[in-house]
Protein backbone atom coordinates (compact mmCIF):
# COMPACT_ATOMS: atom_id res chain seq x y z
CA UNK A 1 0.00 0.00 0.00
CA UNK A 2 1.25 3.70 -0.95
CA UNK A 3 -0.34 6.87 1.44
CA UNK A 4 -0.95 9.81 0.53
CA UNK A 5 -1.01 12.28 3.23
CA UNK A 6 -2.96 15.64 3.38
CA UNK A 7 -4.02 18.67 5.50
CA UNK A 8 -1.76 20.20 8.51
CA UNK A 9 -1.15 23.85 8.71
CA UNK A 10 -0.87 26.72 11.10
CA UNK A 11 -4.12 27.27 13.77
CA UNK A 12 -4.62 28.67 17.15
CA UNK A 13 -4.63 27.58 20.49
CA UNK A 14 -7.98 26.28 20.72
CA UNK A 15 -8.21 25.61 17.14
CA UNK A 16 -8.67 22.32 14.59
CA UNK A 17 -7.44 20.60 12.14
CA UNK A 18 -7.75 17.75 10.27
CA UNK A 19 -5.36 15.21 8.81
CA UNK A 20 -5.96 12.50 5.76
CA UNK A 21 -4.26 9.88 4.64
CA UNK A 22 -4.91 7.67 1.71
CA UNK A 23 -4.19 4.66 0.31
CA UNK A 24 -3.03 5.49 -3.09
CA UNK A 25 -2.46 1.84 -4.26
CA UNK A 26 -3.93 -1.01 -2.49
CA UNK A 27 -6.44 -0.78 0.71
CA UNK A 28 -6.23 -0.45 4.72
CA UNK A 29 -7.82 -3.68 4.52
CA UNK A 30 -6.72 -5.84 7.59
CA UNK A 31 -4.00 -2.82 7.75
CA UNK A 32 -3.29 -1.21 11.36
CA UNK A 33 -3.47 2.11 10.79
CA UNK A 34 -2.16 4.97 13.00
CA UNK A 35 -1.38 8.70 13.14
CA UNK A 36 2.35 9.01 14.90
CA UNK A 37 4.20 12.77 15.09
CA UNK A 38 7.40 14.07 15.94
CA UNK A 39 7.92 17.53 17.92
CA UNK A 40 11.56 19.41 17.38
CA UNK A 41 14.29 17.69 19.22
CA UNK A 42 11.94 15.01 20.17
CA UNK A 43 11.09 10.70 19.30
CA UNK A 44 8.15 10.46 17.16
CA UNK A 45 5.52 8.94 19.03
CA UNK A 46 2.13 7.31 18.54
CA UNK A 47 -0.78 9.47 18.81
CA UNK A 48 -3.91 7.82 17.42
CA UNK A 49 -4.43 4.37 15.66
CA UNK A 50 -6.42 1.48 14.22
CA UNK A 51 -5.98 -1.72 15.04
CA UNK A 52 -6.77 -3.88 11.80
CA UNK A 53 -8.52 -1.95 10.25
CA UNK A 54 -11.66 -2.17 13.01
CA UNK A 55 -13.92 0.76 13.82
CA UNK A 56 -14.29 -0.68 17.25
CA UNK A 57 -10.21 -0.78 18.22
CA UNK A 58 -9.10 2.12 18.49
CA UNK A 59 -6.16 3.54 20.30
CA UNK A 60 -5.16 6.93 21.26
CA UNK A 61 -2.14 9.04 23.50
CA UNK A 62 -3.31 9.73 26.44
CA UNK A 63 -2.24 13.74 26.04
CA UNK A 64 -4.89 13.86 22.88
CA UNK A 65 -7.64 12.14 24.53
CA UNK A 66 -11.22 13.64 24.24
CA UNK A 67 -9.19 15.91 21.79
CA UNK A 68 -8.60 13.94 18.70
CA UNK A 69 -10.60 11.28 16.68
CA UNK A 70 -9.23 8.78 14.17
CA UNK A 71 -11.66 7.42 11.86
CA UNK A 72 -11.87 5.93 8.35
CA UNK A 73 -13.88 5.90 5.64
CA UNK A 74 -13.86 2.70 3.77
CA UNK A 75 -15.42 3.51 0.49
CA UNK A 76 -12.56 6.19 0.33
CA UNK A 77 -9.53 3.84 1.70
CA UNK A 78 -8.79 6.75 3.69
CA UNK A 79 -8.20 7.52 7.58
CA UNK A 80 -8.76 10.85 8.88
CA UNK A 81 -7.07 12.57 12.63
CA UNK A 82 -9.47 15.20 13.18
CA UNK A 83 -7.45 17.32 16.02
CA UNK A 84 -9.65 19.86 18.36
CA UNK A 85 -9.46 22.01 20.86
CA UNK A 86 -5.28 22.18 19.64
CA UNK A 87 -2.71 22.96 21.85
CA UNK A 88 0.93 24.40 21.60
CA UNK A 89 2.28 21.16 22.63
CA UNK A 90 0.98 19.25 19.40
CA UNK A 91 2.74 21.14 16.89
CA UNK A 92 4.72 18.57 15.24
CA UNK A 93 5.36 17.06 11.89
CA UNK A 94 2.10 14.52 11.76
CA UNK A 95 2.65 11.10 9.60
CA UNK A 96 0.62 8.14 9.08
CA UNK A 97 1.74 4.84 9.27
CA UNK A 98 0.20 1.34 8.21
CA UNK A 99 1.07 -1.93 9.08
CA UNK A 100 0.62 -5.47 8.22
CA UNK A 101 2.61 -8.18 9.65
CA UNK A 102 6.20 -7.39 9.72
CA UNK A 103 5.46 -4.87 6.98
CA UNK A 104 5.00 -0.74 7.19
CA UNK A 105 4.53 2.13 5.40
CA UNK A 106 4.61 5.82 6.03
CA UNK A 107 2.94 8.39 4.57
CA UNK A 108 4.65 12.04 3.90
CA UNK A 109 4.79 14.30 7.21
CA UNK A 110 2.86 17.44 7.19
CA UNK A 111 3.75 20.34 10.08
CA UNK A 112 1.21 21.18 12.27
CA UNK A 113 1.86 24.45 13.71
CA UNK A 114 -0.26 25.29 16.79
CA UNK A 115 0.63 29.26 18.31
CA UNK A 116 -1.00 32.47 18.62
């Protein structure tokens, strides 16, 4: 599977966002699917994620809780991080990430800026 990776930008404290990612070739079918970023100086970690490709696992940082939502939509073989109520703390370059068995694939990062 390829992604293609979408949205990002600069918003306010307070503000939202949303992030896509696509499969380009392929489908998230069976896939794991997650939303990882990495902050300046800092390991990129896992924010938000799908596990196999099942509406009813899904995984988030504790930090973005109540915040952010990962979801998908099928017919579009594409996963979305919508990111609310945005803080300072989660600017970061945002990638996704899919993965089957031993296999993984990134999509492009995109900055997320989040200041006043």
């Amino acid at each position: 599977v390829q992604l293609q990776a979408s949205g990002g930008g600069l918003v306010q404290p307070g503000g939202f966002l949303r992030r896509s990612c696509a499969a380009s070739e392929g489908t998230f079918s069976g896939y794991t699917v997650g939303w990882f970023r990495q902050a300046p100086g800092k390991e990129r970690e896992f924010v938000a994620g799908i596990f196999r490709w099942n509406i009813n696992s899904l995984y988030y940082k504790d930090s973005v809780k109540g915040r952010f939502t990962i979801s998908r939509d099928v017919a579009r073989k594409t996963v979305y991080l919508q990111m609310n109520s945005l803080k300072p703390e989660d600017t970061a370059v945002y990638y996704c990430k899919a993965v089957w068995g031993s296999a993984d694939y990134w999509g492009k990062g995109t900055q997320v800026t989040v200041s006043s």
